[in-house]
PDB file of N, CA and C in Angstrom:
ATOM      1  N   UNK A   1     122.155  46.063  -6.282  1.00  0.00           N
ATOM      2  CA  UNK A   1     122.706  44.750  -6.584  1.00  0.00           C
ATOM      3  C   UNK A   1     121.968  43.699  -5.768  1.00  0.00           C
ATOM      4  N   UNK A   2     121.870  42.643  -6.442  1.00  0.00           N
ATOM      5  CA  UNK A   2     120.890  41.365  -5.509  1.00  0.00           C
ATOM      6  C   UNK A   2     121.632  40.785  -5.038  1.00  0.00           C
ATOM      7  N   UNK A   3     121.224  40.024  -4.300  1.00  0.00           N
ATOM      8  CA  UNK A   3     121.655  38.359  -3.422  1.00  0.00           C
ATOM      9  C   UNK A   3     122.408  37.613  -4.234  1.00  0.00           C
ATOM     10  N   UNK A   4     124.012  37.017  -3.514  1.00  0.00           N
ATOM     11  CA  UNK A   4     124.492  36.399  -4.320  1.00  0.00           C
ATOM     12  C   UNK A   4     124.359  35.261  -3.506  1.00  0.00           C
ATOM     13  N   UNK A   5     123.454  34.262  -4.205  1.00  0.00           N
ATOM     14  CA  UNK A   5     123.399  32.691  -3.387  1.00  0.00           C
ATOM     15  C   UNK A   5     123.516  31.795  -4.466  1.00  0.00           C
ATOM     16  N   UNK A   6     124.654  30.445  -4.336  1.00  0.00           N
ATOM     17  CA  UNK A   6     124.307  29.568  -5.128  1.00  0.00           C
ATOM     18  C   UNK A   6     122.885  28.388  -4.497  1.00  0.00           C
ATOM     19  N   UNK A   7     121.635  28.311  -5.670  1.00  0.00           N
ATOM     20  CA  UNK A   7     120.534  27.418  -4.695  1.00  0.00           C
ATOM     21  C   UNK A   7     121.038  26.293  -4.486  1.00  0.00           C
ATOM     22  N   UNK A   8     122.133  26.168  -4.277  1.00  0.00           N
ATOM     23  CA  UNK A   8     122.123  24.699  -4.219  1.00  0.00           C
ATOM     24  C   UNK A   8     122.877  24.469  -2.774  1.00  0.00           C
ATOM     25  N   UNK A   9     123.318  25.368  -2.408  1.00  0.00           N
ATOM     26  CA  UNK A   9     123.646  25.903  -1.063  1.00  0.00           C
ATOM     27  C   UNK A   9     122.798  25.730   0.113  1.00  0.00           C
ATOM     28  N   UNK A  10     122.573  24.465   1.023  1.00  0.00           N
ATOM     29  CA  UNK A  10     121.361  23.983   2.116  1.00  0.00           C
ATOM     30  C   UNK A  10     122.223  24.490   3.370  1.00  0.00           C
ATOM     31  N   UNK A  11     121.179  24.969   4.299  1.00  0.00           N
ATOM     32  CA  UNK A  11     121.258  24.584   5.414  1.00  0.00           C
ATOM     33  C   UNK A  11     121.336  22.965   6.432  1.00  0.00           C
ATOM     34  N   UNK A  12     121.378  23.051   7.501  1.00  0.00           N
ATOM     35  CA  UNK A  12     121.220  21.977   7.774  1.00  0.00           C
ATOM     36  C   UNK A  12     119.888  21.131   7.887  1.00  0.00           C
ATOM     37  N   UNK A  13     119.854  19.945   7.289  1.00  0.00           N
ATOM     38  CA  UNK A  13     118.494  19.254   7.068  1.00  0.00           C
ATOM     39  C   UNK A  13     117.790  18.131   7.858  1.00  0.00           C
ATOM     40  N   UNK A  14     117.288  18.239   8.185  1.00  0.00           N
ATOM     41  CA  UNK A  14     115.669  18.680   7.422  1.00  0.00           C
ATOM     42  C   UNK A  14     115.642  19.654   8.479  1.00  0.00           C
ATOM     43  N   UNK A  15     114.591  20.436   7.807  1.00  0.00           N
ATOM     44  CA  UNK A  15     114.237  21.846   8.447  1.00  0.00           C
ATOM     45  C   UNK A  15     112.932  21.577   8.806  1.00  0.00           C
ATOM     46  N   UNK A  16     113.056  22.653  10.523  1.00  0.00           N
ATOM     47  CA  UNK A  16     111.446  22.422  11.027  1.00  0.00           C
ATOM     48  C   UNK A  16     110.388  22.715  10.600  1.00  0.00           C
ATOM     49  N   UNK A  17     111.400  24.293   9.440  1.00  0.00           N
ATOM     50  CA  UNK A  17     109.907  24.602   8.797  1.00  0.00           C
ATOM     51  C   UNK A  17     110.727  25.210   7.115  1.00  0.00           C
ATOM     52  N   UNK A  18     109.797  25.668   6.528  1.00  0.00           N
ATOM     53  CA  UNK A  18     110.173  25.804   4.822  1.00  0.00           C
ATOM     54  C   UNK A  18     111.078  26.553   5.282  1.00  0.00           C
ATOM     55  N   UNK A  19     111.833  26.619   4.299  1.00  0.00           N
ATOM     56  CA  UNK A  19     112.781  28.066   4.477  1.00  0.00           C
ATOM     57  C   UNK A  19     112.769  28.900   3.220  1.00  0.00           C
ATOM     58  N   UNK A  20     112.848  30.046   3.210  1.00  0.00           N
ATOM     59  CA  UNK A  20     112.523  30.874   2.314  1.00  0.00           C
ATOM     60  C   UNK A  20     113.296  32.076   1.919  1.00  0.00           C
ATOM     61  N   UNK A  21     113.920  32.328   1.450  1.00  0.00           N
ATOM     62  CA  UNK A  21     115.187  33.536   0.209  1.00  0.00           C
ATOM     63  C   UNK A  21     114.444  34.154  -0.203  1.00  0.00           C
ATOM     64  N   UNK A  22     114.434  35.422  -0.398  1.00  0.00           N
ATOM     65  CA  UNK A  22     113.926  36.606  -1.492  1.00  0.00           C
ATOM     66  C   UNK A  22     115.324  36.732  -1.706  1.00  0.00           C
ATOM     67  N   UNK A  23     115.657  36.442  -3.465  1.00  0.00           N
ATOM     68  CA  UNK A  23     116.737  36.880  -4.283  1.00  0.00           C
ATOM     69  C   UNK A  23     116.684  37.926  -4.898  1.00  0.00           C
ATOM     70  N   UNK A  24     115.501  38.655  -5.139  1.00  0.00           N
ATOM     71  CA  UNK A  24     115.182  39.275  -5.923  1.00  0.00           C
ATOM     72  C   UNK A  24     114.166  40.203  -5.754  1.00  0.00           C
ATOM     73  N   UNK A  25     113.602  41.729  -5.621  1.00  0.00           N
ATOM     74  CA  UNK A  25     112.113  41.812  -5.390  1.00  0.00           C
ATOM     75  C   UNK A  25     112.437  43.380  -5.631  1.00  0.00           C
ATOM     76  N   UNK A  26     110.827  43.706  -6.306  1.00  0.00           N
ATOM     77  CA  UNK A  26     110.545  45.418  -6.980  1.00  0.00           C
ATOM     78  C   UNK A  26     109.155  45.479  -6.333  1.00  0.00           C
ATOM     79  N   UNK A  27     108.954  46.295  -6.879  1.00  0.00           N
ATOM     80  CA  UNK A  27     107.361  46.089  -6.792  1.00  0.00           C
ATOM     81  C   UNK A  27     106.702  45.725  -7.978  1.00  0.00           C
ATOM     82  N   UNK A  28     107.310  44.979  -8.638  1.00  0.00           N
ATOM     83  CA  UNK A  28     106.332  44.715 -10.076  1.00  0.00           C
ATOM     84  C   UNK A  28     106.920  43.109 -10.067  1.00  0.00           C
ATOM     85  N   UNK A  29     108.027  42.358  -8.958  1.00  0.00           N
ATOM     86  CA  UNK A  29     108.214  41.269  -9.083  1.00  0.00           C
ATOM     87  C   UNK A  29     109.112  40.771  -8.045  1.00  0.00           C
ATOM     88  N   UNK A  30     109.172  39.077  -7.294  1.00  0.00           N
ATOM     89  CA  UNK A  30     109.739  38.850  -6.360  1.00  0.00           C
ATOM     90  C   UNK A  30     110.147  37.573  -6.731  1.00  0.00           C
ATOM     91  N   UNK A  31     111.348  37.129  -6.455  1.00  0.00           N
ATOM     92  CA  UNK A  31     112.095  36.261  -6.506  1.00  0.00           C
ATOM     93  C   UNK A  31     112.306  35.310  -5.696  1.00  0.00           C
ATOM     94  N   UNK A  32     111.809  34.075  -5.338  1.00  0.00           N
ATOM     95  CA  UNK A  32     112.071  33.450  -4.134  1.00  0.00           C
ATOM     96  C   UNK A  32     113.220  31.756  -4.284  1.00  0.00           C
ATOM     97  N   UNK A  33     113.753  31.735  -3.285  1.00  0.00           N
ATOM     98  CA  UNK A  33     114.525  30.364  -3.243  1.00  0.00           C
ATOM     99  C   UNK A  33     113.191  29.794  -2.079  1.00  0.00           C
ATOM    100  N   UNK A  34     112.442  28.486  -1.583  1.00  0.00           N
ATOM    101  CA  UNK A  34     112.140  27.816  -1.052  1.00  0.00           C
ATOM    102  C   UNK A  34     112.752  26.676  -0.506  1.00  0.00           C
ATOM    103  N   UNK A  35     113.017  26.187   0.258  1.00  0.00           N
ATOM    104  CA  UNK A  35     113.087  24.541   0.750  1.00  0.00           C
ATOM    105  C   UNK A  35     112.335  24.285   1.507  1.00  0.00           C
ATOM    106  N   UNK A  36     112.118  22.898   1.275  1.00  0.00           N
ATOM    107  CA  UNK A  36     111.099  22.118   1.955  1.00  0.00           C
ATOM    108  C   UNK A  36     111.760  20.986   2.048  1.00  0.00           C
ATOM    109  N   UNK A  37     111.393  20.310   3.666  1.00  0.00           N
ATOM    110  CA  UNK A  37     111.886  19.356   3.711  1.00  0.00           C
ATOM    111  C   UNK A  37     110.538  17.934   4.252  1.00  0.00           C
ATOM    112  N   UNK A  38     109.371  18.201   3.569  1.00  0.00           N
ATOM    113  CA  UNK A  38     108.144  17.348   4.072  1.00  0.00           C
ATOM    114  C   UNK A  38     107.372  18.566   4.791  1.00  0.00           C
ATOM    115  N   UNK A  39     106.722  19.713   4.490  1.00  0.00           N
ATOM    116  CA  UNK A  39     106.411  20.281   5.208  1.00  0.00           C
ATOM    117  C   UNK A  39     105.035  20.553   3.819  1.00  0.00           C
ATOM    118  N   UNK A  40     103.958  20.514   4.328  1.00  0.00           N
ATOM    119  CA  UNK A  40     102.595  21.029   3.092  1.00  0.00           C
ATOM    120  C   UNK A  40     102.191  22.204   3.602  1.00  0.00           C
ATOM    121  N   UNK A  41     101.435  22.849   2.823  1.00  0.00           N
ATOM    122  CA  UNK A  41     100.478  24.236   3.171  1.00  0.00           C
ATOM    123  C   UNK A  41      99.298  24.038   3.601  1.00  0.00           C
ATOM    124  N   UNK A  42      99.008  25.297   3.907  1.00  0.00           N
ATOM    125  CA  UNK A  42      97.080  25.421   3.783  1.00  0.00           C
ATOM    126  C   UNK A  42      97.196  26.146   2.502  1.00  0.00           C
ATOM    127  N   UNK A  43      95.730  26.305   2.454  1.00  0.00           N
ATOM    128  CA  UNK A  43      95.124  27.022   0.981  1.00  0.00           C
ATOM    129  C   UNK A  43      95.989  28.285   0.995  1.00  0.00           C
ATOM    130  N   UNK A  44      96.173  28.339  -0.487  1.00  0.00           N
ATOM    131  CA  UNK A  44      97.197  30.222  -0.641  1.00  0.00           C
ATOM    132  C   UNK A  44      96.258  30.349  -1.365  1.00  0.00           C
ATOM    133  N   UNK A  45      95.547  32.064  -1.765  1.00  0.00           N
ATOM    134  CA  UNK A  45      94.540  32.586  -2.606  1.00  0.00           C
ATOM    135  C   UNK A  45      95.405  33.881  -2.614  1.00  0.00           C
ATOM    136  N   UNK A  46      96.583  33.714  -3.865  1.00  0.00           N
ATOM    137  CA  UNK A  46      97.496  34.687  -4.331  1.00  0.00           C
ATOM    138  C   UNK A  46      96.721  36.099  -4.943  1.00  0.00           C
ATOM    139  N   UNK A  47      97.101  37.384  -5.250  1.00  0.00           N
ATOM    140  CA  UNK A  47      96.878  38.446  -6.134  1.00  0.00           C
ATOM    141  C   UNK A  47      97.861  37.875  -7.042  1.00  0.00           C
ATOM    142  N   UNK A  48      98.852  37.344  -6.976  1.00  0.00           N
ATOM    143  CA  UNK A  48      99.877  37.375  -8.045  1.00  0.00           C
ATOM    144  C   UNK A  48     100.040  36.178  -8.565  1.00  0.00           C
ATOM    145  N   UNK A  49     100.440  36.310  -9.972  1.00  0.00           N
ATOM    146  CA  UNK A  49     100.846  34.988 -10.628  1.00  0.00           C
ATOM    147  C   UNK A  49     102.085  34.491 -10.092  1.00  0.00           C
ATOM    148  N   UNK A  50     102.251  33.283  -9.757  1.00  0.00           N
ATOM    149  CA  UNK A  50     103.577  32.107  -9.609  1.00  0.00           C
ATOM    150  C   UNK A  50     104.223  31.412 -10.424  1.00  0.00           C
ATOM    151  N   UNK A  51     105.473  31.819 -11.149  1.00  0.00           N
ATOM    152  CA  UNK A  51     106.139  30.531 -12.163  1.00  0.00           C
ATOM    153  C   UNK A  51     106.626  29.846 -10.965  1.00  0.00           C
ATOM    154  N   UNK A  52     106.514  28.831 -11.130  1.00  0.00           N
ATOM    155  CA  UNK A  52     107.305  27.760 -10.404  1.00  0.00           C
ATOM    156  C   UNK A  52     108.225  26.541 -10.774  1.00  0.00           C
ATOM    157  N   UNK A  53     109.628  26.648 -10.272  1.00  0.00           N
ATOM    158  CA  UNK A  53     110.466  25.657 -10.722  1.00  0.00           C
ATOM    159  C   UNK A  53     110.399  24.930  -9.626  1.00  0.00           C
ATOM    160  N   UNK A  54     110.587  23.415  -9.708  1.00  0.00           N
ATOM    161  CA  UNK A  54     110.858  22.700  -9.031  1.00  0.00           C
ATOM    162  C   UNK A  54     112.370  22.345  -9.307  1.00  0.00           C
ATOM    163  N   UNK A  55     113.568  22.777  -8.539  1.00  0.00           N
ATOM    164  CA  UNK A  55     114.761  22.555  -9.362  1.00  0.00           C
ATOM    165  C   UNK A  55     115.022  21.327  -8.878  1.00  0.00           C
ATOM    166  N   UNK A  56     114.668  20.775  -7.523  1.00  0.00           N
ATOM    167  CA  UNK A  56     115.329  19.778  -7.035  1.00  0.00           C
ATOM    168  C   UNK A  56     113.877  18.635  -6.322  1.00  0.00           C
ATOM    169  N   UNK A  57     113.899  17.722  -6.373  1.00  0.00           N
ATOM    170  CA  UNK A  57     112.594  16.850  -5.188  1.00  0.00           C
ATOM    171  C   UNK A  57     111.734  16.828  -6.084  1.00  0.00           C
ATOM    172  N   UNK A  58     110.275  16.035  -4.961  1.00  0.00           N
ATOM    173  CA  UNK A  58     109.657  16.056  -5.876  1.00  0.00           C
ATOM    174  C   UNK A  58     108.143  16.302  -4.685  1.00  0.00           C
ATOM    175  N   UNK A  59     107.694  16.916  -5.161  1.00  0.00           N
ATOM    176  CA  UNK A  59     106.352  17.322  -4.950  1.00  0.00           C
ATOM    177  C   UNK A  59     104.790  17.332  -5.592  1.00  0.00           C
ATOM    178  N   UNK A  60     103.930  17.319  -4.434  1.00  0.00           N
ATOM    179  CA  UNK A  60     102.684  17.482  -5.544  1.00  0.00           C
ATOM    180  C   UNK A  60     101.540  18.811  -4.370  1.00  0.00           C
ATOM    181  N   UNK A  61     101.090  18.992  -5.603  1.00  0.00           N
ATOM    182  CA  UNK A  61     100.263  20.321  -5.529  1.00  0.00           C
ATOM    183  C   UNK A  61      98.747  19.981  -5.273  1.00  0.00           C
ATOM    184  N   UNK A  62      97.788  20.541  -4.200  1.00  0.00           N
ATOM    185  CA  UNK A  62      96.398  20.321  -4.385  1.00  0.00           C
ATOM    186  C   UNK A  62      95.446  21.724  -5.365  1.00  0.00           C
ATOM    187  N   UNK A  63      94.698  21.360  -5.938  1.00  0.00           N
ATOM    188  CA  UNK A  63      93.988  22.230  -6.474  1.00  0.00           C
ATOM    189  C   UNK A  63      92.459  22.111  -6.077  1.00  0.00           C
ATOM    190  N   UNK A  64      91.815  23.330  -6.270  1.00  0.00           N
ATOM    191  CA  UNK A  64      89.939  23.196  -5.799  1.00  0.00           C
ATOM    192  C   UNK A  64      89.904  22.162  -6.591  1.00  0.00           C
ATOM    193  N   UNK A  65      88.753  21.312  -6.161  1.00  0.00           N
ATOM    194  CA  UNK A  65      87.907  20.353  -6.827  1.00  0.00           C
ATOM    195  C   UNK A  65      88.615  19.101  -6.886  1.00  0.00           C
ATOM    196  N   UNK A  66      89.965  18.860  -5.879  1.00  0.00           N
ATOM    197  CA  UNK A  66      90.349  17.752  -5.472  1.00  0.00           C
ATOM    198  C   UNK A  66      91.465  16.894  -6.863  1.00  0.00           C
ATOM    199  N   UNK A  67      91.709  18.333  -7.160  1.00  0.00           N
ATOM    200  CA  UNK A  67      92.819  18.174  -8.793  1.00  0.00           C
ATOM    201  C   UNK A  67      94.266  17.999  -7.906  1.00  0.00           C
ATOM    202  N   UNK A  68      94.915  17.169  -8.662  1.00  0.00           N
ATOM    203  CA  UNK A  68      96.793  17.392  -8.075  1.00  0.00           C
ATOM    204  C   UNK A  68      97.320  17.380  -9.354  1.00  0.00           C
ATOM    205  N   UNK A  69      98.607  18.015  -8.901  1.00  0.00           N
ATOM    206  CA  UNK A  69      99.193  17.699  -9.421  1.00  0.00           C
ATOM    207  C   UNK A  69     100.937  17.820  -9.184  1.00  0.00           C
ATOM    208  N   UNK A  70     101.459  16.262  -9.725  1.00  0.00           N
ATOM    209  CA  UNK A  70     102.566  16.086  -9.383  1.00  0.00           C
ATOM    210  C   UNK A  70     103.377  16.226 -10.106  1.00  0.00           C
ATOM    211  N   UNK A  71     104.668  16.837  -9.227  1.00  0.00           N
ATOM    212  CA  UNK A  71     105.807  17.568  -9.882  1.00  0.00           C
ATOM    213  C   UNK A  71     107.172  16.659  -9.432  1.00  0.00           C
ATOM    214  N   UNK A  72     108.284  16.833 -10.317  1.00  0.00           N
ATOM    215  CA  UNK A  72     109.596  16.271 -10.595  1.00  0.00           C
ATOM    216  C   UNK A  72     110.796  16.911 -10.885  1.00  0.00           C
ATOM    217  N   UNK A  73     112.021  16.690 -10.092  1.00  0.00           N
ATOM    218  CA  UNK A  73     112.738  17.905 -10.574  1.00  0.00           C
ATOM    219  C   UNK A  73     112.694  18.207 -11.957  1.00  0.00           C
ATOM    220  N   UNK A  74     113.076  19.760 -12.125  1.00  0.00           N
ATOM    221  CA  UNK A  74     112.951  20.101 -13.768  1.00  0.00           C
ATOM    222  C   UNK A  74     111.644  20.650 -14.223  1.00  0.00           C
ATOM    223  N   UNK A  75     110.550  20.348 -13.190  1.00  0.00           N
ATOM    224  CA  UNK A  75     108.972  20.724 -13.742  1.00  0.00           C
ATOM    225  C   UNK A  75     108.483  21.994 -13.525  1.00  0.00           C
ATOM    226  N   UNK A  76     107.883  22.869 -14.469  1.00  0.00           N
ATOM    227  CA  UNK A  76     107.524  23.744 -14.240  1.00  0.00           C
ATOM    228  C   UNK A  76     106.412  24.299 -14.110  1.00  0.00           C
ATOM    229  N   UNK A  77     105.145  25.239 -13.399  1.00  0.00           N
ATOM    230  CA  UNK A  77     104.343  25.746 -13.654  1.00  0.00           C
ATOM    231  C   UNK A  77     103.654  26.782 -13.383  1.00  0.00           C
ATOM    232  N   UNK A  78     102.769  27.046 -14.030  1.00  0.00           N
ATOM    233  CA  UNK A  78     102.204  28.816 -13.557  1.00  0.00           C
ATOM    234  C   UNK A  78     101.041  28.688 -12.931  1.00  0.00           C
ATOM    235  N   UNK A  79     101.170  29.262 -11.674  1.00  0.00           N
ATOM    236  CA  UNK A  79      99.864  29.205 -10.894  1.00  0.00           C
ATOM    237  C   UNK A  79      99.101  30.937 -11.207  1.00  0.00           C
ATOM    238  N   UNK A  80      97.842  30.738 -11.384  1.00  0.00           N
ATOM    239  CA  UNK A  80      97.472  31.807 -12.276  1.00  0.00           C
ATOM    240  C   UNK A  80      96.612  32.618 -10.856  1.00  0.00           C
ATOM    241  N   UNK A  81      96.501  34.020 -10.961  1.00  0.00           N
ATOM    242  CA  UNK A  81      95.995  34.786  -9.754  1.00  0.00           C
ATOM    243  C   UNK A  81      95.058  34.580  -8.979  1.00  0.00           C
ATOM    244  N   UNK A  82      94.614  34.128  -7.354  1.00  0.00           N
ATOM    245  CA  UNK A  82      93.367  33.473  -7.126  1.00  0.00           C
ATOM    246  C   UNK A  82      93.541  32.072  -7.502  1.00  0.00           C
ATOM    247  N   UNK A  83      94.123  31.325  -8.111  1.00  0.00           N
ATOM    248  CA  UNK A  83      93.834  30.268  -8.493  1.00  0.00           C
ATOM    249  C   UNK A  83      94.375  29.015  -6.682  1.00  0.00           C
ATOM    250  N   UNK A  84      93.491  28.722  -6.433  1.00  0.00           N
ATOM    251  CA  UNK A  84      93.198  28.186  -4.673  1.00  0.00           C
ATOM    252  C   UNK A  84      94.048  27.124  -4.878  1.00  0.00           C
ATOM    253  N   UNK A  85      95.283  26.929  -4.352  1.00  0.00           N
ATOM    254  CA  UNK A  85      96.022  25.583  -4.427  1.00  0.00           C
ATOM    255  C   UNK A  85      96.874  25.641  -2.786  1.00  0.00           C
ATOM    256  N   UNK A  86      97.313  24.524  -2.642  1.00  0.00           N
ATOM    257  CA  UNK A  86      98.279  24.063  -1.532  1.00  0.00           C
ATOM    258  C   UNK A  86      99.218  23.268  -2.202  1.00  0.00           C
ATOM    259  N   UNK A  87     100.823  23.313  -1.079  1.00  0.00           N
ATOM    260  CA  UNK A  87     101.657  22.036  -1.184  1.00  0.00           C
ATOM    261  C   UNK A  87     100.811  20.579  -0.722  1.00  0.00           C
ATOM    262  N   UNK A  88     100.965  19.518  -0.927  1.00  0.00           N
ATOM    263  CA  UNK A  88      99.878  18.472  -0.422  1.00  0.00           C
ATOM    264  C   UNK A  88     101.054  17.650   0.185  1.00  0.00           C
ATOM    265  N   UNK A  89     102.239  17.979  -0.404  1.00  0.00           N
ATOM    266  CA  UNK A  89     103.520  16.762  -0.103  1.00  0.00           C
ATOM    267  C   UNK A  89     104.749  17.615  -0.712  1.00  0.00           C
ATOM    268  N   UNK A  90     106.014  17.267   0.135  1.00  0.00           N
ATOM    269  CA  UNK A  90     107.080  17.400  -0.690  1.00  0.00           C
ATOM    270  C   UNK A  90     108.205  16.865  -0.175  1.00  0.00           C
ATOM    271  N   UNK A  91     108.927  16.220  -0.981  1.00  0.00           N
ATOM    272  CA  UNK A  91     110.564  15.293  -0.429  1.00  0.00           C
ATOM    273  C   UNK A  91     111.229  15.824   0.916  1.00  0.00           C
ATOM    274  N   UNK A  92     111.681  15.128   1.654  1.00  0.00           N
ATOM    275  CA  UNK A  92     112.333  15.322   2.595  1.00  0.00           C
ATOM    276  C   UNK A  92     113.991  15.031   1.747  1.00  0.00           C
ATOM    277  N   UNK A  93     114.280  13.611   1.288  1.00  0.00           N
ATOM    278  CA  UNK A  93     115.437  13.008   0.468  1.00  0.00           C
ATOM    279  C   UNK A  93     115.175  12.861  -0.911  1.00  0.00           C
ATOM    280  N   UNK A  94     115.805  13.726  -1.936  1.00  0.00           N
ATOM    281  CA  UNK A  94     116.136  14.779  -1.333  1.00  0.00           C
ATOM    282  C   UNK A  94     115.214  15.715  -1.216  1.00  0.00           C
ATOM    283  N   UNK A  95     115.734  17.332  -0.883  1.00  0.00           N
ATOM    284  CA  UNK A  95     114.859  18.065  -0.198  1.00  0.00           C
ATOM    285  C   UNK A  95     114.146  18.776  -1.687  1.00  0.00           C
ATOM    286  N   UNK A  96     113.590  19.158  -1.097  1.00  0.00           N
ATOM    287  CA  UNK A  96     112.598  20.087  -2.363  1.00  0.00           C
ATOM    288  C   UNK A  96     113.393  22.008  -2.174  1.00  0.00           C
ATOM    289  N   UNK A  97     113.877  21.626  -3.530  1.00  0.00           N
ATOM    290  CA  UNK A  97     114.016  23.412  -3.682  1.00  0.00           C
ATOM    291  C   UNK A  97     113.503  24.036  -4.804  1.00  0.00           C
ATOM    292  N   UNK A  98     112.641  24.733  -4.445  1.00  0.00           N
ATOM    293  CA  UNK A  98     111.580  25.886  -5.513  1.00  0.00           C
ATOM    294  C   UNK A  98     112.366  27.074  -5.580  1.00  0.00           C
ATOM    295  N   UNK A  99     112.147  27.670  -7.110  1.00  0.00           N
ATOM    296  CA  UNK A  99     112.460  28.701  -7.867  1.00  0.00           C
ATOM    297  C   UNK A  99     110.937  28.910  -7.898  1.00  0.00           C
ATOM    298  N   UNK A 100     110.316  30.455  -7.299  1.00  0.00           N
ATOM    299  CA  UNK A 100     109.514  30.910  -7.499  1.00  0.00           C
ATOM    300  C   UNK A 100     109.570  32.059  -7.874  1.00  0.00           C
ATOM    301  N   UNK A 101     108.862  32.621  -9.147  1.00  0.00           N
ATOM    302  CA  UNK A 101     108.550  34.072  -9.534  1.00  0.00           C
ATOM    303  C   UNK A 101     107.188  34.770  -9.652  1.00  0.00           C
ATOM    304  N   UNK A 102     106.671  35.601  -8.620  1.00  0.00           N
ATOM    305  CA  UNK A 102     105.835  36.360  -8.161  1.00  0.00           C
ATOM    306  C   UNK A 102     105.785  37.632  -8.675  1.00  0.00           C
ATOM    307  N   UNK A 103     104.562  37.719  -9.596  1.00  0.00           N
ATOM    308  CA  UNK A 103     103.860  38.944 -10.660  1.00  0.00           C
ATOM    309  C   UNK A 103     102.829  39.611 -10.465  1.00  0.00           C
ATOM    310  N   UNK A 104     102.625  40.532 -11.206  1.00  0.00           N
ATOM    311  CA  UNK A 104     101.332  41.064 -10.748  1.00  0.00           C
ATOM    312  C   UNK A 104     101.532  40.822 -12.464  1.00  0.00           C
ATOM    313  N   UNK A 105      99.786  40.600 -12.952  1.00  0.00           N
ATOM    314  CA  UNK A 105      99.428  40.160 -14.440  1.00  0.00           C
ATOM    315  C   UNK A 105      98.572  41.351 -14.479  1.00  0.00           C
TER     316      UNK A 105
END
C-alpha cells in the first residue's frame, strides 16, 4: 500500500531547501511530490523520462542552448532521457508544488 498524503498538505514555509515525497516507487517507476520555495538546480542529465505537473506556482525551466521554458499552475511536461535541463526559478508565493513521474522508456 502507498503513501497517503493530500499534496496540498505544506510544511512550514518557505523551506531552506526543496522538499521532496516519494508517493510511489517500483523499479519500473517513481512518484514524487516536490516543493520549492525559490530554490533552482544545477544541470540534471536523467536515465529516465520525467512527466511533470506543475500543480501549484509558477516556474521556469533552463534547457541546452539557452532554451526556457515557462511554466503555470496546471502545465505539463515531459522531459525526455538525457535531455540537460535545470530549475532556473520557482515561486516562493505561492510555493511551487511538482507532481513528478520517473520512467525508464
Amino acid at each position: 500500500m502507498g503513501m497517503n498524503l493530500n499534496i496540498f498538505d505544506l510544511p512550514s514555509l518557505p523551506l531552506n531547501d526543496e522538499l521532496t515525497t516519494i508517493l510511489q516507487e517500483s523499479n519500473k517507476i517513481r512518484i514524487e511530490r516536490i516543493i520549492s520555495t525559490g530554490q533552482t538546480s544545477g544541470w540534471y542529465d536523467q536515465d529516465e523520462a520525467e512527466f511533470i505537473v506543475l500543480v501549484e506556482g509558477f516556474a521556469k525551466l533552463e534547457f541546452e542552448n539557452d532554451r526556457f521554458l515557462s511554466m503555470k499552475k496546471g502545465d505539463t511536461f515531459l522531459i525526455h532521457p538525457h535531455q540537460l535541463h535545470r530549475v532556473a526559478h520557482t515561486s516562493m508565493h505561492p510555493p511551487c508544488i511538482w507532481l513528478c513521474v520517473f520512467y525508464k522508456v
